[in-house]
Protein backbone atom coordinates (compact mmCIF):
# COMPACT_ATOMS: atom_id res chain seq x y z
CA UNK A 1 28.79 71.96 31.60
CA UNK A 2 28.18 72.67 27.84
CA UNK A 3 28.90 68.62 27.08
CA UNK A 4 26.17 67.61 29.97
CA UNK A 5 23.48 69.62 28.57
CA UNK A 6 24.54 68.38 25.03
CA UNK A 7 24.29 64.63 26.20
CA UNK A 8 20.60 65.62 27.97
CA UNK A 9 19.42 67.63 24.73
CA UNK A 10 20.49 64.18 22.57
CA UNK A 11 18.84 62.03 25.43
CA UNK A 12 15.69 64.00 25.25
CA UNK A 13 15.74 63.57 21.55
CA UNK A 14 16.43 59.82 20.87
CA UNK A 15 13.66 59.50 23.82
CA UNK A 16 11.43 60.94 21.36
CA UNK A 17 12.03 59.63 18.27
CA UNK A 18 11.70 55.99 20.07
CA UNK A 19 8.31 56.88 21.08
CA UNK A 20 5.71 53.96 19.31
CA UNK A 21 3.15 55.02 17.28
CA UNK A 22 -0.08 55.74 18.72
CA UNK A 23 -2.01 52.39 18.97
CA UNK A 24 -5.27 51.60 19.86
CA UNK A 25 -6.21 50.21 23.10
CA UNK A 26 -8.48 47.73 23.79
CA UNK A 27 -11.36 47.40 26.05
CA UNK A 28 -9.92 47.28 29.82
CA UNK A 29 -12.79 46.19 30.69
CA UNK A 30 -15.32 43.10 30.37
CA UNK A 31 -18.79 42.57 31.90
CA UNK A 32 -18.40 39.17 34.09
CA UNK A 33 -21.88 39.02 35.10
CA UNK A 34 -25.54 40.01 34.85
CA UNK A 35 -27.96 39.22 38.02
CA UNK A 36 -31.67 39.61 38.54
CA UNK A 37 -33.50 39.22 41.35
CA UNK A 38 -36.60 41.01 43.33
CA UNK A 39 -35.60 42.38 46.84
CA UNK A 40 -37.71 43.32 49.73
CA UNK A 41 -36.02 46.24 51.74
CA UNK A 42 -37.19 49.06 53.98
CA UNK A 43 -40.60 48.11 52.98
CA UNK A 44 -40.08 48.30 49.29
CA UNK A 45 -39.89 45.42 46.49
CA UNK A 46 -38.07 46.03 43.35
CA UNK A 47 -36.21 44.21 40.77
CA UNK A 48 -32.18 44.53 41.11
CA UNK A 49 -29.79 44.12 38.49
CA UNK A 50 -25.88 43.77 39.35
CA UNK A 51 -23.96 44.26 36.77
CA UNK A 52 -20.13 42.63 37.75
CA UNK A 53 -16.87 44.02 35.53
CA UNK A 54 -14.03 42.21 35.40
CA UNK A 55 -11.46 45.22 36.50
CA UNK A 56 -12.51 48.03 39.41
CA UNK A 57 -14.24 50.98 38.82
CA UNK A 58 -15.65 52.10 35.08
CA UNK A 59 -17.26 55.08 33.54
CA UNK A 60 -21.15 55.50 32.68
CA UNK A 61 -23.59 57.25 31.06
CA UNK A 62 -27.08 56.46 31.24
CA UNK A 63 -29.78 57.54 28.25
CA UNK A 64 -33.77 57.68 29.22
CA UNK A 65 -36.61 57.23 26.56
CA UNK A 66 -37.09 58.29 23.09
CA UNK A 67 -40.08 59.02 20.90
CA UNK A 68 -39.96 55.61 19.49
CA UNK A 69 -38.39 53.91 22.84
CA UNK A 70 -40.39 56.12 26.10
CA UNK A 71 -39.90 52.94 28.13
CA UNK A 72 -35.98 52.33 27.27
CA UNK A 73 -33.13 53.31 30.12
CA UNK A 74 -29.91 52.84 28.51
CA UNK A 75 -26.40 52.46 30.13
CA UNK A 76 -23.50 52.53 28.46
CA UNK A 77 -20.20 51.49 29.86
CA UNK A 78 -16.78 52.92 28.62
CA UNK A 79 -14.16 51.13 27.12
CA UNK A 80 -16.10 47.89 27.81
CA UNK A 81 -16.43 44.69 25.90
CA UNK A 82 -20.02 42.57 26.30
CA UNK A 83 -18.28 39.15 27.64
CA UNK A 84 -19.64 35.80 27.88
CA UNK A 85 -23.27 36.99 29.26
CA UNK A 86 -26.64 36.74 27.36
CA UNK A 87 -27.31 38.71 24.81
CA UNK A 88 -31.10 38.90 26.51
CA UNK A 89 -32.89 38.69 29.70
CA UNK A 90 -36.56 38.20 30.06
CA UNK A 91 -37.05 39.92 33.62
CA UNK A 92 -40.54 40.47 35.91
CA UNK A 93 -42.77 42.12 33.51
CA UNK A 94 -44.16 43.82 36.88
CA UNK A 95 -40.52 46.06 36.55
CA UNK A 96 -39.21 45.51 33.33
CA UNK A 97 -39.72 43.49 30.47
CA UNK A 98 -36.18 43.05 29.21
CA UNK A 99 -32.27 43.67 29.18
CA UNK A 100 -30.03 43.30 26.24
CA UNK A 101 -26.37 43.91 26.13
CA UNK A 102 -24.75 45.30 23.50
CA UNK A 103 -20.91 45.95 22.02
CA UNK A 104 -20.61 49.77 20.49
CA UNK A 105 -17.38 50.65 19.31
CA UNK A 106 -15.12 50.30 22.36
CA UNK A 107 -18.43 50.49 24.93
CA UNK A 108 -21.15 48.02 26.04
CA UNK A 109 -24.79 49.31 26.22
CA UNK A 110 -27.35 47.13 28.63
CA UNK A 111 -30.46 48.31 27.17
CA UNK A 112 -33.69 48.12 29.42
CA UNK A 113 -37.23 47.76 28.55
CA UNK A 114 -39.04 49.26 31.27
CA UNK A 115 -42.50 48.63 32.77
CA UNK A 116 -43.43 52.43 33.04
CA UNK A 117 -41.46 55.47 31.39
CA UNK A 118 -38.08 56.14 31.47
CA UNK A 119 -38.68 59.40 32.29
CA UNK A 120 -40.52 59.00 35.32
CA UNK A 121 -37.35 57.46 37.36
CA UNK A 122 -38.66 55.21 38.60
CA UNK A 123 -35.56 53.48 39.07
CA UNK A 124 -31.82 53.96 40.73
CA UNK A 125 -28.38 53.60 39.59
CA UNK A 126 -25.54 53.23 42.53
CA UNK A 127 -21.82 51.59 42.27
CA UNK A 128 -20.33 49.21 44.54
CA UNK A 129 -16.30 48.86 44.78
CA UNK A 130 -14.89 45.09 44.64
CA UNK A 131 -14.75 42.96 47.71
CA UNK A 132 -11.87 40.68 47.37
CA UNK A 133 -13.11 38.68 50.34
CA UNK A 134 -16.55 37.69 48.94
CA UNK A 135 -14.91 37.59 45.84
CA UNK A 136 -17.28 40.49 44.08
CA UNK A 137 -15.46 42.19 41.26
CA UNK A 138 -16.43 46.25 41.09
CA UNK A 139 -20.38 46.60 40.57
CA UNK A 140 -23.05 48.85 38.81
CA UNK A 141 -26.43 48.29 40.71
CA UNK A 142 -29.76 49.32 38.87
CA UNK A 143 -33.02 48.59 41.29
CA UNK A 144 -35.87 49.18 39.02
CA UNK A 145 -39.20 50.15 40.53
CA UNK A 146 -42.89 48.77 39.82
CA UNK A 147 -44.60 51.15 37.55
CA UNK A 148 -48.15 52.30 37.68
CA UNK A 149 -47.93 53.07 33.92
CA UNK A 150 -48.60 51.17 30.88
CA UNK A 151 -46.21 49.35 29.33
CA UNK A 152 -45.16 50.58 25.46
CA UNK A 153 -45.95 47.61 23.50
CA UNK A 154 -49.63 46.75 24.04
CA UNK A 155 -52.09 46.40 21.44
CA UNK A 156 -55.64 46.14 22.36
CA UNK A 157 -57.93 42.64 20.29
CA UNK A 158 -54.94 40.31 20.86
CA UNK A 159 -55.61 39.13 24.05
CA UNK A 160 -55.78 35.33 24.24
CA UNK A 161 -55.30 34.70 20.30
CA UNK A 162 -53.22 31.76 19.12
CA UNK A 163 -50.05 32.75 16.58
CA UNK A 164 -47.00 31.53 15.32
CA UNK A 165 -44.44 33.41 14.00
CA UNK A 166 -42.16 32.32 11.74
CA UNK A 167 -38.68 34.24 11.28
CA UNK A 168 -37.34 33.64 7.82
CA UNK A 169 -34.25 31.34 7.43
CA UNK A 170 -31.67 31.18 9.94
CA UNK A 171 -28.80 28.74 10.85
CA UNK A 172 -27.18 27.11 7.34
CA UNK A 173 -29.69 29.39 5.74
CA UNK A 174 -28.71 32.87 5.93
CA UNK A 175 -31.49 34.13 3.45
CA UNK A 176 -30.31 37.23 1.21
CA UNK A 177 -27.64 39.50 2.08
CA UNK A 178 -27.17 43.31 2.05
CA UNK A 179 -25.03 45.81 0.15
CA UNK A 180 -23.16 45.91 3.27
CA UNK A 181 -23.32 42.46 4.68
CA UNK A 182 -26.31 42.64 6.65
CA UNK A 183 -28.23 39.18 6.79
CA UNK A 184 -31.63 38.38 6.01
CA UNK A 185 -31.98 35.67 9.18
CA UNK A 186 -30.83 37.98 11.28
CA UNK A 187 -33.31 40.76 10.55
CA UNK A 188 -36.10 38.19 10.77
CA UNK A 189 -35.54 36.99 14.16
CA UNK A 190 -34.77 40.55 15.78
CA UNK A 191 -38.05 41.51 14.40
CA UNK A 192 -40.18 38.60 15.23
CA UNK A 193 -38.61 38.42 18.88
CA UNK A 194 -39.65 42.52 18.93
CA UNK A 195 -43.08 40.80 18.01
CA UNK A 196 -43.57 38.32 20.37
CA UNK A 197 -42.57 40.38 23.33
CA UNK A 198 -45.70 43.09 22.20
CA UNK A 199 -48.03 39.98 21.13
CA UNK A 200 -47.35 38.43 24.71
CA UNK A 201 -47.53 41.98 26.35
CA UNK A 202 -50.89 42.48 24.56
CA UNK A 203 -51.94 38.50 25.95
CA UNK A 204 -51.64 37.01 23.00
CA UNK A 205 -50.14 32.94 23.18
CA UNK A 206 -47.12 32.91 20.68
CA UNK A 207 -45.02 30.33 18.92
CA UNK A 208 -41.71 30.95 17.59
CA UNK A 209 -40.42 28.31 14.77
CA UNK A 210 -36.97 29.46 15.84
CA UNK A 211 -36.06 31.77 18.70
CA UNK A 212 -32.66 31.91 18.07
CA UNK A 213 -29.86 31.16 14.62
CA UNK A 214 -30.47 27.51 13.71
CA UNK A 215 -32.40 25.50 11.17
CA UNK A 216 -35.87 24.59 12.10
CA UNK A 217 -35.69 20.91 10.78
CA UNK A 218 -31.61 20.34 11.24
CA UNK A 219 -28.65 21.70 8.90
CA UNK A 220 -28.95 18.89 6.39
CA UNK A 221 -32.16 19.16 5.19
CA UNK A 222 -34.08 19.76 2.20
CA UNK A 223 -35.47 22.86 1.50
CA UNK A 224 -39.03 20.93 1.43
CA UNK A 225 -37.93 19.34 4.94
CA UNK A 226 -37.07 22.46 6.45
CA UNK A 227 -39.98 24.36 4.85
CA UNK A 228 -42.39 21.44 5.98
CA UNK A 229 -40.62 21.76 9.60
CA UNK A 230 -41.54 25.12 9.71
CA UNK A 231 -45.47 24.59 8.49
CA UNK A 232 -45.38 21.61 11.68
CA UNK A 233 -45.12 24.29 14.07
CA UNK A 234 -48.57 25.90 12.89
CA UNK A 235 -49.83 22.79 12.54
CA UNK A 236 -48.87 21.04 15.75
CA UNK A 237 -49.33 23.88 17.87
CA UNK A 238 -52.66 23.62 20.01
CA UNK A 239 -54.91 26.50 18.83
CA UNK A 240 -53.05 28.19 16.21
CA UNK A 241 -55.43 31.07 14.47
CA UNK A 242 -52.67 32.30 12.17
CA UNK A 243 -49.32 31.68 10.94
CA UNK A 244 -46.81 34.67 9.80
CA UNK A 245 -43.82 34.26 8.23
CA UNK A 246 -41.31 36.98 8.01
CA UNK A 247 -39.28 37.94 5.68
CA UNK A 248 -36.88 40.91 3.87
CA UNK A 249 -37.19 41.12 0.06
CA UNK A 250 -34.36 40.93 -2.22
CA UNK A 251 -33.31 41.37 -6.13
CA UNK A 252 -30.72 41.81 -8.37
CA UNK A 253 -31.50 45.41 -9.10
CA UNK A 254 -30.22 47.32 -5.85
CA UNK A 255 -33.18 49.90 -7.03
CA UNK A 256 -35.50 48.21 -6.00
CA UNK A 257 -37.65 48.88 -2.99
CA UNK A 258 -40.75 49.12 -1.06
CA UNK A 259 -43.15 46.57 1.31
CA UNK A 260 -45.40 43.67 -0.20
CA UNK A 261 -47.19 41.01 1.13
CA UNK A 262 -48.18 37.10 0.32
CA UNK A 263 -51.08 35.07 0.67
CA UNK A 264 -52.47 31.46 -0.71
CA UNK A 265 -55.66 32.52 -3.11
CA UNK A 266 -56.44 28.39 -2.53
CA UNK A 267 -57.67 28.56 1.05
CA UNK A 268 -60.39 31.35 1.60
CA UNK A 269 -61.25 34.76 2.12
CA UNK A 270 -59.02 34.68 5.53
CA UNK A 271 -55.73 34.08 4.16
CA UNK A 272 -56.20 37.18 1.64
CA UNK A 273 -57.76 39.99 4.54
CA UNK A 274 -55.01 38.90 6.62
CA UNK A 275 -52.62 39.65 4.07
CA UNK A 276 -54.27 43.07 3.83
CA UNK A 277 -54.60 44.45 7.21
CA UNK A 278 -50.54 43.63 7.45
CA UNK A 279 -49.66 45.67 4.84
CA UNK A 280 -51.67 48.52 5.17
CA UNK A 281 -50.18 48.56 9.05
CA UNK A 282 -46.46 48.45 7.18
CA UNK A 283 -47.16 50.75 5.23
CA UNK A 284 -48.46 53.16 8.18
CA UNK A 285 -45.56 52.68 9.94
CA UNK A 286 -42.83 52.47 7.39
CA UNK A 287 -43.62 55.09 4.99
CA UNK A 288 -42.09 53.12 2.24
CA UNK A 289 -43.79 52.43 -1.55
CA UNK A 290 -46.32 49.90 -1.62
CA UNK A 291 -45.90 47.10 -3.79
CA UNK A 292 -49.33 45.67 -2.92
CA UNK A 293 -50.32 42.33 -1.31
CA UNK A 294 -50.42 39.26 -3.82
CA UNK A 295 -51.24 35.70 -4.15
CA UNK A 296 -48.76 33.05 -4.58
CA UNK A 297 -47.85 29.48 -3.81
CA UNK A 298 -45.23 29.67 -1.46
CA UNK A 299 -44.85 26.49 0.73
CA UNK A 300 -45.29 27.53 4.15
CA UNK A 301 -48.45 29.37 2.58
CA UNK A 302 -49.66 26.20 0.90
CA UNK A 303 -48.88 23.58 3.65
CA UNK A 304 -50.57 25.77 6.85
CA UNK A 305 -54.48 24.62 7.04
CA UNK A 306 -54.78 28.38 9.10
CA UNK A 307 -55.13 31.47 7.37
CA UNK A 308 -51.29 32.44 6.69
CA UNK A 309 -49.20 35.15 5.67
CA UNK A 310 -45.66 36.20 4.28
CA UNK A 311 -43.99 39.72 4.55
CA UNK A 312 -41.71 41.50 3.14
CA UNK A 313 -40.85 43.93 5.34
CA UNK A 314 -38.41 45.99 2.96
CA UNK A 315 -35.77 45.22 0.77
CA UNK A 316 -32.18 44.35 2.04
CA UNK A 317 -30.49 44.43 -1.40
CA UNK A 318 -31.23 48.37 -1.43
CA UNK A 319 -28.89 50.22 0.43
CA UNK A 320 -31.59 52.58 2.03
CA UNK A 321 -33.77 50.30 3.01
CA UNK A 322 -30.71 47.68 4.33
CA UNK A 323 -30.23 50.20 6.51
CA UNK A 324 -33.43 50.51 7.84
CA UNK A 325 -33.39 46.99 7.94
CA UNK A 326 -30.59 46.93 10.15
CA UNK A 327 -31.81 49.65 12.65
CA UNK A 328 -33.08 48.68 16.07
CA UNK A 329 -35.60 51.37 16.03
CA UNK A 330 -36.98 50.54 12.59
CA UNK A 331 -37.43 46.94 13.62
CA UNK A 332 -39.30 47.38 16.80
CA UNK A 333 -41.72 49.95 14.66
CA UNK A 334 -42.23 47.29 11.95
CA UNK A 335 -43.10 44.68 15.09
CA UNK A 336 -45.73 47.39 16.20
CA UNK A 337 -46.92 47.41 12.64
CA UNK A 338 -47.57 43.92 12.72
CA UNK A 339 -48.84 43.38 16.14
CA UNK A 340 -51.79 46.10 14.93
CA UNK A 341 -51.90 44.24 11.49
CA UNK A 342 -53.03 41.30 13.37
CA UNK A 343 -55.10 42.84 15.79
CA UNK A 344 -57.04 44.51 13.06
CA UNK A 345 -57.54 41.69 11.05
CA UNK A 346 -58.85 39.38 13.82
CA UNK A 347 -61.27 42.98 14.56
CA UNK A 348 -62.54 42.82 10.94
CA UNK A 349 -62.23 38.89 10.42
CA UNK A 350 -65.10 37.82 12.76
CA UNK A 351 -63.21 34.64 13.59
């Protein structure tokens, strides 16, 4: 008896020390599928999204409004990775303006941009288990309701103007880079996408050089080419009023900080007011130290017959204000800034 419980006791023990160490598991799960449609049933219409995952059942949490984000429903899915889906969805404006996906630590987060307040509920969240039949994998349903609110986003004197927006480098060009890593292209187009959503929500007509990572004129050109490719848009664009061109600063001191903003002096009066009303909306919203709004000759300033303007929204080779830079919050507020920049400027400009 006492040599069996000695054999167990070393059992037990060796079964022990031959325990791995801990690692860290990956993601189970992966989003197959994003689906939007509107659906007609028991007399109502709303917009339904089906999200599919790739394995059975998964835990949620879902996060409604903000100060900055009141129209913003947020579910996040455990131990999720994104998948092969877009990164955004333009949806019915009549429910919801958008959905973005988004990896977060070992989670995914589909972000919403609702029509009316989160916080009204108008909307409802139900699972559905797989059906191996139809060949459905396990999915999260969110029908999203027509709201009899205002949409977040709308700025009032916009309606029907002609702009282009031009986000700063991108593709071959990555523009400056952070303390951290953060890229300047990347900040530019999150920021003038944020913009064009409120410019067309406020009725605005808007012209992206680039809507996504890629040179404007093609990966081998010239910084002229590419610059000039850029100035075509504004140019060849039916209508255009004004051109903006967005930007993050950068310098060699990491001290440095703070908002400015260009303008041609070789045009007229329009190019320099328009220069003003943006940064005195920055600086409203962003709090930061003014560095004032200046004259220069940079090409796509030069080369746009329009009255045209380049910002500098902050600057990314500061580690405070790269962070900024880098926050979804603080980009959206700095697309506000500039939607009203505009909006005052055409209100004072007379054109």
């Amino acid at each position: 008896m006492r040599d069996v419980v000695c054999r167990f006791l070393l059992t037990l023990l060796l079964c022990v020390f031959m325990i791995p160490g801990e690692v860290e598991a990956a993601p189970s799960h992966e989003i197959k599928y994003i689906t939007s449609k509107v659906v007609e049933e028991d007399g109502n219409t709303f917009l339904r999204m089906e999200i599919g995952l790739s394995k059975g059942a998964a835990e949620y949490t879902v996060k409604k409004g903000s100060i900055l984000h009141p129209n913003r429903l947020c579910i996040e899915i455990e131990n999720t990775k994104p998948g092969d889906v877009q990164n955004e969805m333009r949806l019915d404006p009549k429910y919801a303006k958008s959905a973005r996906v988004r990896g977060l630590d070992k989670n995914t987060q589909v972000l919403f941009s609702l029509a009316g307040l989160a916080e009204n509920e108008e909307y409802s969240i139900t699972t559905i288990e797989a059906d191996k039949k139809q060949k459905k994998p396990f999915r999260i349903v969110v029908d999203i309701y027509e709201s009899g609110y205002v949409r977040r986003g709308f700025v009032d004197g916009l309606k029907g103007r002609h702009i282009v927006v031009d986000p700063g480098h991108g593709g071959t060009d990555r523009g400056a880079t952070g303390p951290s890593g953060l890229l300047e292209k990347d900040v530019t187009l999150e920021v003038s996408l944020k913009l064009r959503d409120i410019l067309e929500n406020s009725g605005a007509i808007v012209t992206l050089t680039r809507e996504d990572d890629r040179d404007v004129w093609g990966p081998t050109a010239t910084d002229s080419q590419e610059l000039q490719a850029r100035s075509d848009v504004g140019e060849n664009t039916p209508g255009t009023e004004v051109f903006l061109s967005v930007h993050c600063n950068a310098f060699s001191s990491e001290s440095s900080h703070g908002t400015e903003t260009y303008y041609y002096y070789g045009k007229s009066w329009l190019d320099e007011l328009l220069a003003q009303n943006l940064q005195e909306a920055m600086l409203e919203h962003n709090g930061l130290h003014d560095r004032g709004v200046k004259a220069t000759r940079f090409y796509v300033l030069t080369h746009t017959s329009m009255p045209a303007a380049l910002v500098e929204l902050a600057f990314i080779t500061n580690y405070e204000e790269e962070a900024l830079l880098g926050d979804d919050a603080f980009q959206e507020e700095m697309a506000m800034a500039l939607a009203e920049g505009l909006a005052n400027y055409f209100a004072v400009s007379g054109t």
